[in-house]
PDB file of N, CA and C in Angstrom:
ATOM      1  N   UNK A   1      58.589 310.150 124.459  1.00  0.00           N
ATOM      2  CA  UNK A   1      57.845 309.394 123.477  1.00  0.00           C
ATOM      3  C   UNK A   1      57.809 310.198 122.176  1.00  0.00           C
ATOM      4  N   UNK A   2      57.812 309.379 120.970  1.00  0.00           N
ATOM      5  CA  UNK A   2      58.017 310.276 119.863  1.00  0.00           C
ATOM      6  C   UNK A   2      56.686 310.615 118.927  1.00  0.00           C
ATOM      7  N   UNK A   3      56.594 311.261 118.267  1.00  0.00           N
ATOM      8  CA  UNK A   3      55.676 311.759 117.852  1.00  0.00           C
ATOM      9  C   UNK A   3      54.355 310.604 117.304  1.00  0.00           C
ATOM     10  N   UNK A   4      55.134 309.745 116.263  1.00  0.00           N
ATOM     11  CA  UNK A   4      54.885 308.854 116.196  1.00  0.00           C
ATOM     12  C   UNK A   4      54.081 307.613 117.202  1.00  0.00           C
ATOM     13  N   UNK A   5      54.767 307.216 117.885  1.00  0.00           N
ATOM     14  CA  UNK A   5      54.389 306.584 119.418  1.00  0.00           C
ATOM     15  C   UNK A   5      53.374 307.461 119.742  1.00  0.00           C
ATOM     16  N   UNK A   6      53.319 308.335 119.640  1.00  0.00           N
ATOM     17  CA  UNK A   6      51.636 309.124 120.822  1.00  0.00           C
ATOM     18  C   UNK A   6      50.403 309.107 119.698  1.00  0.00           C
ATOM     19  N   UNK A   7      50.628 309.040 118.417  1.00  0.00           N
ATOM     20  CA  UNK A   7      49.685 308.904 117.162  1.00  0.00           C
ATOM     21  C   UNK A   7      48.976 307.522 117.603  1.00  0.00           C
ATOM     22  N   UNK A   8      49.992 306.257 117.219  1.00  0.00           N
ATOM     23  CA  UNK A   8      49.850 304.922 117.480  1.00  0.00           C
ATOM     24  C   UNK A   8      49.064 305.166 118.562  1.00  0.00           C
ATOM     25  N   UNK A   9      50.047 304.963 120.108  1.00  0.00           N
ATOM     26  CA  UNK A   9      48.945 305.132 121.140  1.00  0.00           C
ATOM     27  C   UNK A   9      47.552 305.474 121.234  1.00  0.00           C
ATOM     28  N   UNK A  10      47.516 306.874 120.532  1.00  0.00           N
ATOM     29  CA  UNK A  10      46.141 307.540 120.629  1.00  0.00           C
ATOM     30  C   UNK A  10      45.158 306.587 119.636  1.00  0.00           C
ATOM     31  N   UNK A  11      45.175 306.420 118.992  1.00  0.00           N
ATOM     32  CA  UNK A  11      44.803 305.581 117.576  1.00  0.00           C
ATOM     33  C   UNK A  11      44.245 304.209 118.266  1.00  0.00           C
ATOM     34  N   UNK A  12      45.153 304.102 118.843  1.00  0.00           N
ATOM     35  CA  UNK A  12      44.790 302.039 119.274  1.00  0.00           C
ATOM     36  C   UNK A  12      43.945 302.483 120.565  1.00  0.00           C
ATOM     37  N   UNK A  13      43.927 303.303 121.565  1.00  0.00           N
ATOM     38  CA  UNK A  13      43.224 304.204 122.491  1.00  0.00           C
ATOM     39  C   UNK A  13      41.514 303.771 121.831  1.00  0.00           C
ATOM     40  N   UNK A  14      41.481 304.871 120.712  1.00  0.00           N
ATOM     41  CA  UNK A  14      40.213 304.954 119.834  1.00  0.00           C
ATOM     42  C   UNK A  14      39.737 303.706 119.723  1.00  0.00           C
ATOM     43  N   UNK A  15      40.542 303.331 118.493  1.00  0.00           N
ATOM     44  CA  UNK A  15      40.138 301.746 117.938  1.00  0.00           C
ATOM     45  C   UNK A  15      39.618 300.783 119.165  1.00  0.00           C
ATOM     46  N   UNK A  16      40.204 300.313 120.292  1.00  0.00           N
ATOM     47  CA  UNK A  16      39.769 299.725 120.892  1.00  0.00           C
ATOM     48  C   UNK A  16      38.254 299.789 121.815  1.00  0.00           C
ATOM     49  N   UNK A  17      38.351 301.046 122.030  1.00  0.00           N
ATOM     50  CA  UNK A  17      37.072 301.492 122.814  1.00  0.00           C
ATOM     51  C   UNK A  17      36.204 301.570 122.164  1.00  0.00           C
ATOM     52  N   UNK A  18      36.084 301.624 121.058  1.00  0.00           N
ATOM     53  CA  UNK A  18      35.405 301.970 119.963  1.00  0.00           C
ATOM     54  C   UNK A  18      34.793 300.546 119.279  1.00  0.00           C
ATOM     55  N   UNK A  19      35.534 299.113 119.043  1.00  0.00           N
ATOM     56  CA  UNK A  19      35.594 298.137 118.924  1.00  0.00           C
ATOM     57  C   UNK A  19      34.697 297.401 119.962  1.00  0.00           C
ATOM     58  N   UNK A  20      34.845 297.704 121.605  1.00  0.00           N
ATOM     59  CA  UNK A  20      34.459 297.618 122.356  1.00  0.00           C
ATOM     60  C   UNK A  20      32.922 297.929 122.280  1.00  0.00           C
ATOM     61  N   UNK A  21      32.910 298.852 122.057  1.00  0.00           N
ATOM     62  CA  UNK A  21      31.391 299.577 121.975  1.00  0.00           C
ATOM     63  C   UNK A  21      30.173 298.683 120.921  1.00  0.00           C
ATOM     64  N   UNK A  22      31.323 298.541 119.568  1.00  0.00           N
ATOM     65  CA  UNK A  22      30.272 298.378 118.925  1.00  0.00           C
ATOM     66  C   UNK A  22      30.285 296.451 118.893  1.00  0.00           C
ATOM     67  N   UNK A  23      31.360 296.074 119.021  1.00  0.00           N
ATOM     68  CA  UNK A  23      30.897 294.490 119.238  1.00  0.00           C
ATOM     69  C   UNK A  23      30.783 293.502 120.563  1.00  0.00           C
ATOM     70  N   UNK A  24      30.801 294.180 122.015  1.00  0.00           N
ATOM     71  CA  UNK A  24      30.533 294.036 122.771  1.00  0.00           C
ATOM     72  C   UNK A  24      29.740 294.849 123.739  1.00  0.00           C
ATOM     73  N   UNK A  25      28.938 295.181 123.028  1.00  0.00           N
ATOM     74  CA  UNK A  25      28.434 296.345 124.014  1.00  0.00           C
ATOM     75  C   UNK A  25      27.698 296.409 125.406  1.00  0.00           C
ATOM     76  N   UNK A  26      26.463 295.089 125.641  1.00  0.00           N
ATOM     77  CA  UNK A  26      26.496 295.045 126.495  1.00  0.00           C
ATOM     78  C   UNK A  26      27.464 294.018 128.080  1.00  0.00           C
ATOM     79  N   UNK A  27      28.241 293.563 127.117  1.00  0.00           N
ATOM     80  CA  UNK A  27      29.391 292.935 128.317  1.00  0.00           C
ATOM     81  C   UNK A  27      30.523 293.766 128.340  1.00  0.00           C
ATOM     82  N   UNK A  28      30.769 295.123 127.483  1.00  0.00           N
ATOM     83  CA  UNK A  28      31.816 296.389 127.782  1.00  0.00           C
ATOM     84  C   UNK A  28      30.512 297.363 128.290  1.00  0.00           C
ATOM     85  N   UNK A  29      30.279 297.450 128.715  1.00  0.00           N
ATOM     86  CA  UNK A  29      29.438 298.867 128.953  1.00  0.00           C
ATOM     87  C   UNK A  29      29.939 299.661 130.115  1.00  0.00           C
ATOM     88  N   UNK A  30      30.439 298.289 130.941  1.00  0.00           N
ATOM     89  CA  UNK A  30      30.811 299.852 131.969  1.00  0.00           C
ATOM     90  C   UNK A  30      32.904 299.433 131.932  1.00  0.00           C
ATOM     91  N   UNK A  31      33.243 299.422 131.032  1.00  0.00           N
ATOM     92  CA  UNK A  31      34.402 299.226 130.829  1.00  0.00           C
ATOM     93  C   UNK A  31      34.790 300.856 129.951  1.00  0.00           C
ATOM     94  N   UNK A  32      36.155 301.138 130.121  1.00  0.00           N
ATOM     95  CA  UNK A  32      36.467 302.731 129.594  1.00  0.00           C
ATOM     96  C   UNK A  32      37.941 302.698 129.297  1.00  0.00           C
ATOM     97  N   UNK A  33      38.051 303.115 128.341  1.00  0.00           N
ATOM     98  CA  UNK A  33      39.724 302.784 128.079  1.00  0.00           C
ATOM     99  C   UNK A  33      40.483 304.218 128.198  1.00  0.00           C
ATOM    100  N   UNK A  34      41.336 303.984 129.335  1.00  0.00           N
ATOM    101  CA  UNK A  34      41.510 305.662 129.699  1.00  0.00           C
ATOM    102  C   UNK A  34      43.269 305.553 129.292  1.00  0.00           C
ATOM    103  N   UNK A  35      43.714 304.921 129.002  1.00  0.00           N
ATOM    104  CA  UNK A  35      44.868 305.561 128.073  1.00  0.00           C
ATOM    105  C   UNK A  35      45.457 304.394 127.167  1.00  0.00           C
ATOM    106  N   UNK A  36      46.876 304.303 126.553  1.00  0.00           N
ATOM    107  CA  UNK A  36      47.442 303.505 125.633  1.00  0.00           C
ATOM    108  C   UNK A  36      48.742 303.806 125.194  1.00  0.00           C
ATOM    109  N   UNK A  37      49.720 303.208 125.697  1.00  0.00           N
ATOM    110  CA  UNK A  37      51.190 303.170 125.553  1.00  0.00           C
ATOM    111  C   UNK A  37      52.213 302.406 124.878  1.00  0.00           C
ATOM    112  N   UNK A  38      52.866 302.684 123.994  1.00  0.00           N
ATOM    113  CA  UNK A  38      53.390 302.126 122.901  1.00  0.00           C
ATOM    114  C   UNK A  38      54.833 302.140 123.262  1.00  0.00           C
ATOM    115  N   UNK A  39      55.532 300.792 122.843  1.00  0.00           N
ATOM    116  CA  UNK A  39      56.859 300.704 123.052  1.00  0.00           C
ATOM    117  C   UNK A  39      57.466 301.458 121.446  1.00  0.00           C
ATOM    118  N   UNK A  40      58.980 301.610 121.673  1.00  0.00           N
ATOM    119  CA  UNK A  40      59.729 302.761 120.648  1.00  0.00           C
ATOM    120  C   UNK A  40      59.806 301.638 119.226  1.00  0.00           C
ATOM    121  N   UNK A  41      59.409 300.784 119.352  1.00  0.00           N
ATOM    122  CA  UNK A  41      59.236 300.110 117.898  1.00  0.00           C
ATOM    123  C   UNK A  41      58.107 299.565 117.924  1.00  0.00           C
ATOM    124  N   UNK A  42      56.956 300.119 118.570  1.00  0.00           N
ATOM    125  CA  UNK A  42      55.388 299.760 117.995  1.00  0.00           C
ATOM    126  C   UNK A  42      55.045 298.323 117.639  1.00  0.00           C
ATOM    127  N   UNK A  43      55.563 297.759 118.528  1.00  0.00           N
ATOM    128  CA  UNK A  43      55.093 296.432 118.768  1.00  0.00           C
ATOM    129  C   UNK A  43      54.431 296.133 119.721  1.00  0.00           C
ATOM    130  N   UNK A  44      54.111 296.534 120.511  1.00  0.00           N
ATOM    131  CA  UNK A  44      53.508 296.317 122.075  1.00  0.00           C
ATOM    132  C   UNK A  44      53.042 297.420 122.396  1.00  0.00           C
ATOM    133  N   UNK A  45      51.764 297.127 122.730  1.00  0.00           N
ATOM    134  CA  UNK A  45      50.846 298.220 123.312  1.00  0.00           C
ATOM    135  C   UNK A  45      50.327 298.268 125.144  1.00  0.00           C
ATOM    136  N   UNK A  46      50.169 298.580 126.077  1.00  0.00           N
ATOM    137  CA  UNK A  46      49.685 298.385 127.181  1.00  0.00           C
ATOM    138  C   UNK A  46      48.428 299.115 127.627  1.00  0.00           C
ATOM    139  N   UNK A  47      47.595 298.932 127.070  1.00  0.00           N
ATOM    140  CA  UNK A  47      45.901 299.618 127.439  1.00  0.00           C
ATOM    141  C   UNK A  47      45.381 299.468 128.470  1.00  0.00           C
ATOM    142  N   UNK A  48      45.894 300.760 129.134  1.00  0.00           N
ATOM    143  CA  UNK A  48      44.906 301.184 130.407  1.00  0.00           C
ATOM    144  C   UNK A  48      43.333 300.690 129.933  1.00  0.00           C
ATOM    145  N   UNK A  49      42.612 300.055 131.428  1.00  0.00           N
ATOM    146  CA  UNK A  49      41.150 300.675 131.100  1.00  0.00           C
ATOM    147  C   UNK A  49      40.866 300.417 132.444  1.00  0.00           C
ATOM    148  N   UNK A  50      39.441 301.011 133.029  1.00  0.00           N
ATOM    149  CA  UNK A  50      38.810 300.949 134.581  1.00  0.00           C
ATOM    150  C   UNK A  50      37.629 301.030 134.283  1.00  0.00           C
ATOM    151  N   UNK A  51      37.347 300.244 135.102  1.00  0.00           N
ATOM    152  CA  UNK A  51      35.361 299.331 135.173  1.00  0.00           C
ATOM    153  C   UNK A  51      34.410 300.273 136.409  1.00  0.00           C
ATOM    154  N   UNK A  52      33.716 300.474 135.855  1.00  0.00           N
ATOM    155  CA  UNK A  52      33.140 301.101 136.838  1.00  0.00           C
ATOM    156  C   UNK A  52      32.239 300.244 137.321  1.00  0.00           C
ATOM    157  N   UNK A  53      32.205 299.858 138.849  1.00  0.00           N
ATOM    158  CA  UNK A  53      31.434 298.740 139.406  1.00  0.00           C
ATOM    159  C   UNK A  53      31.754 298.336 140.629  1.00  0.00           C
ATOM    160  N   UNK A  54      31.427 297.191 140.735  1.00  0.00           N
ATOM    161  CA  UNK A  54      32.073 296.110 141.910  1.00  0.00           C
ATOM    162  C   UNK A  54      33.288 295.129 141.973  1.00  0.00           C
ATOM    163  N   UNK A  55      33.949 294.258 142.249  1.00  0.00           N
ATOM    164  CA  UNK A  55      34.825 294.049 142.287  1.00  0.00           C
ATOM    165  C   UNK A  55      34.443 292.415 141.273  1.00  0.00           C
ATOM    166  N   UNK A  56      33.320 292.228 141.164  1.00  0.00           N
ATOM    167  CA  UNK A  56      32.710 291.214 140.406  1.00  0.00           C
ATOM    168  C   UNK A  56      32.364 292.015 138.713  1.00  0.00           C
ATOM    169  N   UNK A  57      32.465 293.057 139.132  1.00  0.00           N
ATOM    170  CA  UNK A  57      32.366 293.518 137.545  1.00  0.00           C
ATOM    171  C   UNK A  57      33.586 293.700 136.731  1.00  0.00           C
ATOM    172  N   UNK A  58      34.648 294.290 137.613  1.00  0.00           N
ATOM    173  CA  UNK A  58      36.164 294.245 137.568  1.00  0.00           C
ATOM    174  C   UNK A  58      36.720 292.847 136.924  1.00  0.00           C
ATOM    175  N   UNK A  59      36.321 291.726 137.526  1.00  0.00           N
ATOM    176  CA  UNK A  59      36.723 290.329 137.362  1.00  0.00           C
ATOM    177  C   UNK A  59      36.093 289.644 135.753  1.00  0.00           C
ATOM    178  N   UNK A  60      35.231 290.483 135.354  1.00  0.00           N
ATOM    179  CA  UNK A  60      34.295 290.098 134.079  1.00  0.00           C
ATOM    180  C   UNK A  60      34.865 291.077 133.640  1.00  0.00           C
ATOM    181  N   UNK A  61      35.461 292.517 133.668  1.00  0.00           N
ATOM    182  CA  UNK A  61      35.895 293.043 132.383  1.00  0.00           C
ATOM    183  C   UNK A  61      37.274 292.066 132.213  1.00  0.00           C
ATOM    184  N   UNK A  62      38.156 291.779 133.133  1.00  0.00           N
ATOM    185  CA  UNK A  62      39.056 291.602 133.023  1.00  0.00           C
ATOM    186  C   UNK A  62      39.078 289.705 132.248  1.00  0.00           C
ATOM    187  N   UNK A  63      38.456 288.898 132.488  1.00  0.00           N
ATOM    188  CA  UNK A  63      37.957 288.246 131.903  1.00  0.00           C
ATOM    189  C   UNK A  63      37.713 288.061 130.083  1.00  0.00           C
ATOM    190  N   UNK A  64      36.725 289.380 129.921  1.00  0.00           N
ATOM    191  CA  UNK A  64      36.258 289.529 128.867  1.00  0.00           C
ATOM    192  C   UNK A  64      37.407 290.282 127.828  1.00  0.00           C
ATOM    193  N   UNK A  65      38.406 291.344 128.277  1.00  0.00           N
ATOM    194  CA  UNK A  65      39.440 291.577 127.463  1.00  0.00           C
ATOM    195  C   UNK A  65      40.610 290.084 126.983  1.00  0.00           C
ATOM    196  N   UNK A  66      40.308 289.408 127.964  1.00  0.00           N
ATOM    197  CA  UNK A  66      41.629 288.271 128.094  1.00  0.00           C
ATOM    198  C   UNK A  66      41.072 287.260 126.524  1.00  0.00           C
ATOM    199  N   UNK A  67      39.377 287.601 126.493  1.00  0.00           N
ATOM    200  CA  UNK A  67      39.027 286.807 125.970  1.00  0.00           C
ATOM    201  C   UNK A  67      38.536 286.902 124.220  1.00  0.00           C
ATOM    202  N   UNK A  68      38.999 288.121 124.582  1.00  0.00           N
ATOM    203  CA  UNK A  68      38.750 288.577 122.971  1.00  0.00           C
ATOM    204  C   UNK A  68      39.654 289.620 122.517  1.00  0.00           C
ATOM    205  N   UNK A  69      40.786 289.580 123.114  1.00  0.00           N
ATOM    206  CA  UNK A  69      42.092 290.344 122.420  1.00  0.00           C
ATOM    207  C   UNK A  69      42.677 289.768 121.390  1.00  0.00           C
ATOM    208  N   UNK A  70      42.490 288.552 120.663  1.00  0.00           N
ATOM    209  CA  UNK A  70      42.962 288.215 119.647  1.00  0.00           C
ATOM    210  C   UNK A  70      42.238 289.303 118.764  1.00  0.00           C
ATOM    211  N   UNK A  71      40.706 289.242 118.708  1.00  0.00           N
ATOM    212  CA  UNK A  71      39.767 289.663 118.411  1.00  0.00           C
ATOM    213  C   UNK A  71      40.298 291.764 118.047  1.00  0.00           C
ATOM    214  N   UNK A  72      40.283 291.942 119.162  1.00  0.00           N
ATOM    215  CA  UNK A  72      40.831 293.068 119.385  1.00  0.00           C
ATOM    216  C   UNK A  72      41.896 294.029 118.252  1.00  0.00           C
ATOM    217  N   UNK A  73      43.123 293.012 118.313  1.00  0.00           N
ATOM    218  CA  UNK A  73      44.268 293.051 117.891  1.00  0.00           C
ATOM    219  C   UNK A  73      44.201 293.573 116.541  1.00  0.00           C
ATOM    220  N   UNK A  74      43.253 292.190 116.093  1.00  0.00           N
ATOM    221  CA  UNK A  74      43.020 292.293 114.402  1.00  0.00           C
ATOM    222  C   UNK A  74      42.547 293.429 114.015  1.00  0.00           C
ATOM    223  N   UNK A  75      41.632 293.722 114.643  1.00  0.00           N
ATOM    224  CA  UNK A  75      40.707 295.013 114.256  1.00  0.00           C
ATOM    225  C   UNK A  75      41.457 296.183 114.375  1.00  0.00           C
ATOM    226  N   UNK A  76      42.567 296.398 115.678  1.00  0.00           N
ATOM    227  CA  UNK A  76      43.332 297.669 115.465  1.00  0.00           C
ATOM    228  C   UNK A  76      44.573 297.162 114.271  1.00  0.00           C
ATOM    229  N   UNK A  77      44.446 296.311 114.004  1.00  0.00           N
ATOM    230  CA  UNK A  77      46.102 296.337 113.218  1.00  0.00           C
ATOM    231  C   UNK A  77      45.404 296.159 111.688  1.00  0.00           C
ATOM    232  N   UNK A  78      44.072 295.925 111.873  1.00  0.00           N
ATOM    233  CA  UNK A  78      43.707 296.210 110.049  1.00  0.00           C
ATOM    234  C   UNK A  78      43.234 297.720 109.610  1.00  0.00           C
ATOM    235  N   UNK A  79      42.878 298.511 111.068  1.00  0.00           N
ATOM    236  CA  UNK A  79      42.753 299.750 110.734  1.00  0.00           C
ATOM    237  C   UNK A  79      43.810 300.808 110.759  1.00  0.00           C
ATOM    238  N   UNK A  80      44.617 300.217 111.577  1.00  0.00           N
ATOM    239  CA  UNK A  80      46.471 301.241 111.579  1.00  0.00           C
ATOM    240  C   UNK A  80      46.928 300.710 110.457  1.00  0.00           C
ATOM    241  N   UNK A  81      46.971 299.392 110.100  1.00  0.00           N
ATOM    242  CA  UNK A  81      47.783 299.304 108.621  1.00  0.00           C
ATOM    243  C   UNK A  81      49.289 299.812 108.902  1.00  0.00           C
ATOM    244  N   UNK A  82      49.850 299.607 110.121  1.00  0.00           N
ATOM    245  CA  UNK A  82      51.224 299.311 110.469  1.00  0.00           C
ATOM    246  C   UNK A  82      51.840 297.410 109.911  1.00  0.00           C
ATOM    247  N   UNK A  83      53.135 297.538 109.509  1.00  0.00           N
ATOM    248  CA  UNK A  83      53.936 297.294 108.949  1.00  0.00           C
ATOM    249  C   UNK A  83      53.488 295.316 109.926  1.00  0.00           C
ATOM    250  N   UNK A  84      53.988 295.561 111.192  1.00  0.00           N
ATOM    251  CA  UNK A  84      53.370 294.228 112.250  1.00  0.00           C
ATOM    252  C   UNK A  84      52.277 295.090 113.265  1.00  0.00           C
ATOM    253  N   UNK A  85      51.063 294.473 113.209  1.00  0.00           N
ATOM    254  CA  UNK A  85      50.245 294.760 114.817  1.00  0.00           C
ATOM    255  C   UNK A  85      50.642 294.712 115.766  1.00  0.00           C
ATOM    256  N   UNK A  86      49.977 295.872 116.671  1.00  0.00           N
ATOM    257  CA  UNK A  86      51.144 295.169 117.733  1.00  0.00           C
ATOM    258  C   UNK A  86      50.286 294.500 119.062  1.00  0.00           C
ATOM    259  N   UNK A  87      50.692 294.072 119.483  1.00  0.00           N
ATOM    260  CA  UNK A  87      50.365 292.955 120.759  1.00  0.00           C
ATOM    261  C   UNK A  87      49.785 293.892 121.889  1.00  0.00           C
ATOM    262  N   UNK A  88      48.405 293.489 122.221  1.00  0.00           N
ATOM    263  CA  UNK A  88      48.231 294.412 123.146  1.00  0.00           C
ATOM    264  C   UNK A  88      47.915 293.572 124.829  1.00  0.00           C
ATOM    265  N   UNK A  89      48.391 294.465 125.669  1.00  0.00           N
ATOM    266  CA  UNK A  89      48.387 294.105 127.034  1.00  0.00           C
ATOM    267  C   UNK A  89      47.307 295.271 127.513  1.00  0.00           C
ATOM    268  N   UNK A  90      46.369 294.317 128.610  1.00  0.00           N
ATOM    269  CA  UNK A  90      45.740 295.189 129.326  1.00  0.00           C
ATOM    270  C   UNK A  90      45.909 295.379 130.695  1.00  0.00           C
ATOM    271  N   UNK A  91      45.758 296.429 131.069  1.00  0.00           N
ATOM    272  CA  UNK A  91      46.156 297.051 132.868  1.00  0.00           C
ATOM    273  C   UNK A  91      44.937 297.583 133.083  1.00  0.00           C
ATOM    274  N   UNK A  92      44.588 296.783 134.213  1.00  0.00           N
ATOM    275  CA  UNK A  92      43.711 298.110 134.627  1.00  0.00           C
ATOM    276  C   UNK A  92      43.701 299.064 135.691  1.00  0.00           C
ATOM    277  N   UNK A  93      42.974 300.293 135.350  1.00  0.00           N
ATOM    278  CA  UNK A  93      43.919 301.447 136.212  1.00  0.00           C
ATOM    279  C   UNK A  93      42.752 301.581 137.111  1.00  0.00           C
ATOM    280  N   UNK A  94      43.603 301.978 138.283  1.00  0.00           N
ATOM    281  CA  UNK A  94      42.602 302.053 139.362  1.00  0.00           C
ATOM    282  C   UNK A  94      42.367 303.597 139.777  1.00  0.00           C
ATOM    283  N   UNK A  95      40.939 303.979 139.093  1.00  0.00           N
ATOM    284  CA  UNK A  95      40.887 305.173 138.633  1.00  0.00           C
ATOM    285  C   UNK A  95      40.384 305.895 140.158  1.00  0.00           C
ATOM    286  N   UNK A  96      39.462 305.252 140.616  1.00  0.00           N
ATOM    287  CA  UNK A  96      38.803 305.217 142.136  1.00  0.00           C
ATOM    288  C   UNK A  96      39.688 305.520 143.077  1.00  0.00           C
ATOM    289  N   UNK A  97      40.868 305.389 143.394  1.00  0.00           N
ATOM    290  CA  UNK A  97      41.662 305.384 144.045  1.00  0.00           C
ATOM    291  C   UNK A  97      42.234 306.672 143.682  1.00  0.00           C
ATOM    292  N   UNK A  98      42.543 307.290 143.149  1.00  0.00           N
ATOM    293  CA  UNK A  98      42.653 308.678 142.339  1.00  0.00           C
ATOM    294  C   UNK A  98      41.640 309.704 142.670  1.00  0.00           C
ATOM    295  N   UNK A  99      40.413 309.083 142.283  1.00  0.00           N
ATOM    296  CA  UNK A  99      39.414 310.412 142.491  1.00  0.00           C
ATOM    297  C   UNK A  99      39.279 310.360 143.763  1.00  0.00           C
ATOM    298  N   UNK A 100      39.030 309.065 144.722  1.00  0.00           N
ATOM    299  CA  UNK A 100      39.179 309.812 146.468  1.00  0.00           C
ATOM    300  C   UNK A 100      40.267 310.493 147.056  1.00  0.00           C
ATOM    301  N   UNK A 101      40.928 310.121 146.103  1.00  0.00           N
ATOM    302  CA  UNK A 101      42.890 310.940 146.977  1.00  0.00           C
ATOM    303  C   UNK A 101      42.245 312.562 146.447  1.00  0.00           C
ATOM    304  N   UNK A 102      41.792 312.588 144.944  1.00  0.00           N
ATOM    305  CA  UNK A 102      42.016 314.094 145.020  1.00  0.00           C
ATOM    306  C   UNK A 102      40.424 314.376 145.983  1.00  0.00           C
ATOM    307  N   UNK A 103      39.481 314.174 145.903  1.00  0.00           N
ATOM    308  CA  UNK A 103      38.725 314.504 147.169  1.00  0.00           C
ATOM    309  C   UNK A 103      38.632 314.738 148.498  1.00  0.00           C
ATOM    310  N   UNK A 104      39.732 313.637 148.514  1.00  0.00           N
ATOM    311  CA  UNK A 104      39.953 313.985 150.418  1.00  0.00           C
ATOM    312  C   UNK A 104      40.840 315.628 149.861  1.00  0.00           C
ATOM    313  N   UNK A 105      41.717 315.583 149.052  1.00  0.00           N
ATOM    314  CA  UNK A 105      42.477 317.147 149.190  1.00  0.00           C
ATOM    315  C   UNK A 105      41.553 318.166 149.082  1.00  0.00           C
ATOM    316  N   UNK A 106      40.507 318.091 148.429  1.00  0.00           N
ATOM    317  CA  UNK A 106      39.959 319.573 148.387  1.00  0.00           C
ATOM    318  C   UNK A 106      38.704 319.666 148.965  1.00  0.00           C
ATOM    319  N   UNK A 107      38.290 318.381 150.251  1.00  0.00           N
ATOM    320  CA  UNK A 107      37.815 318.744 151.157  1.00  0.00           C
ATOM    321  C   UNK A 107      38.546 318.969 152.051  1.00  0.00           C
ATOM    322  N   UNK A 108      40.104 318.942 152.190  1.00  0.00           N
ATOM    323  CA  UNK A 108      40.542 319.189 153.483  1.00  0.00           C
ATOM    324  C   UNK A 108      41.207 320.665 152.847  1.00  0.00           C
ATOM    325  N   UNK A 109      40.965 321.605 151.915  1.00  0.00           N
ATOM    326  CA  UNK A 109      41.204 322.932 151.446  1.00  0.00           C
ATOM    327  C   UNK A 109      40.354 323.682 151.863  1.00  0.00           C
ATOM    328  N   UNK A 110      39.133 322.951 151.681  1.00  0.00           N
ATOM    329  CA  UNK A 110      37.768 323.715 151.679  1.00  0.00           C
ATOM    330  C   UNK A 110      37.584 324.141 153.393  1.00  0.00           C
ATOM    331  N   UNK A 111      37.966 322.876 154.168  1.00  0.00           N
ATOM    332  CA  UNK A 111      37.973 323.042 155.534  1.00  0.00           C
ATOM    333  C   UNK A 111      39.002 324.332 156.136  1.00  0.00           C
ATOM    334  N   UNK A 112      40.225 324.436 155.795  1.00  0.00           N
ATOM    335  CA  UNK A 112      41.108 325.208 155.684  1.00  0.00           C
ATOM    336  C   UNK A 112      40.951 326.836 155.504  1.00  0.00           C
ATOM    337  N   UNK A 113      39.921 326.713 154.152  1.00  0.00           N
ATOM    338  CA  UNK A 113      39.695 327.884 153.558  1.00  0.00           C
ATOM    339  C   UNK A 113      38.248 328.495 154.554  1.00  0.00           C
ATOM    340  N   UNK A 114      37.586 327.726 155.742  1.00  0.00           N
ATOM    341  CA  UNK A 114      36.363 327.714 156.282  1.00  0.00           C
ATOM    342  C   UNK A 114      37.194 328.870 157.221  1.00  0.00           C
ATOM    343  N   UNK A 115      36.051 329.717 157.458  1.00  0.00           N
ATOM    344  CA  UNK A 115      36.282 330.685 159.070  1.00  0.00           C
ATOM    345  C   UNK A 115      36.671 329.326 159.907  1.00  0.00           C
ATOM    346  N   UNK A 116      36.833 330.601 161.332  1.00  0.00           N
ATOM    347  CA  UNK A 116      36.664 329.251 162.038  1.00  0.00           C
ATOM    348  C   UNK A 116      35.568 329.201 163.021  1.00  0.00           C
ATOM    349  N   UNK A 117      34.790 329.905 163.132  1.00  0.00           N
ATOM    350  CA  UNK A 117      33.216 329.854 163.571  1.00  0.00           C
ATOM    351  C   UNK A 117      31.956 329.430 162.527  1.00  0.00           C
ATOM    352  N   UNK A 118      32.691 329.063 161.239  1.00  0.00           N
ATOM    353  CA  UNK A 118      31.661 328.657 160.194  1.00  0.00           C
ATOM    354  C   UNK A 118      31.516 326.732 160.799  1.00  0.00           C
ATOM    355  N   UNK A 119      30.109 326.725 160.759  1.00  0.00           N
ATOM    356  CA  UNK A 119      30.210 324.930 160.744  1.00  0.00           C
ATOM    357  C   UNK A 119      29.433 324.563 159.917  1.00  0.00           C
ATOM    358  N   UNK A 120      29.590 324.954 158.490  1.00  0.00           N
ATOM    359  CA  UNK A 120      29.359 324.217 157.246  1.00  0.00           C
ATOM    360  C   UNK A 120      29.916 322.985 156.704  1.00  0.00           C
TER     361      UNK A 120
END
């Protein structure tokens, strides 16, 4: 990715979460935009984000981005002041699934690293 591309990215990253915050705040609140990926001619964006919740809260962020990304768009492409805005897609990352994988590993280190007459 070029230098460029990780600026953009990072930038529309900001802008959006940030957008989020301040004109939806309590229907984004437990919404988090954990990354942002730009194609090599900055037209298309793909914004990670993960809900922290239930699977009914999941269904309302996902909902609520679908429903105000026009919304969205404008606001990052009047503050980048790139040449075309670019189109943004949302994913959401399944962050939960991550933090138990690395948990089960470094409780099964910790077990490892245990005597073996310790039963802590």
């Amino acid at each position: 990715m070029s230098q460029r591309q990780l600026r953009v990215a990072e930038l529309v990253q900001r802008e959006v979460s940030l957008a989020l915050r301040q004109g939806w705040t309590a229907e984004a609140a437990l919404i988090t935009v954990t990354r942002a990926s730009v194609t090599p001619d900055l037209r298309q964006v793909r914004v990670g984000y993960a809900v922290s919740g239930d699977a009914a809260a999941g269904k309302a962020a996902r909902a609520l981005l679908r429903r105000i990304r026009g919304e969205l768009r404008s606001t990052v492409g009047h503050t980048l002041g790139l040449k075309s805005t670019p189109e943004l897609t949302f994913v959401e990352d399944d962050v939960t699934g991550g933090v138990a994988r690395v948990q089960a590993l470094l409780d099964e280190m910790s077990r490892k690293d245990r005597p073996a007459g310790d039963k802590a």
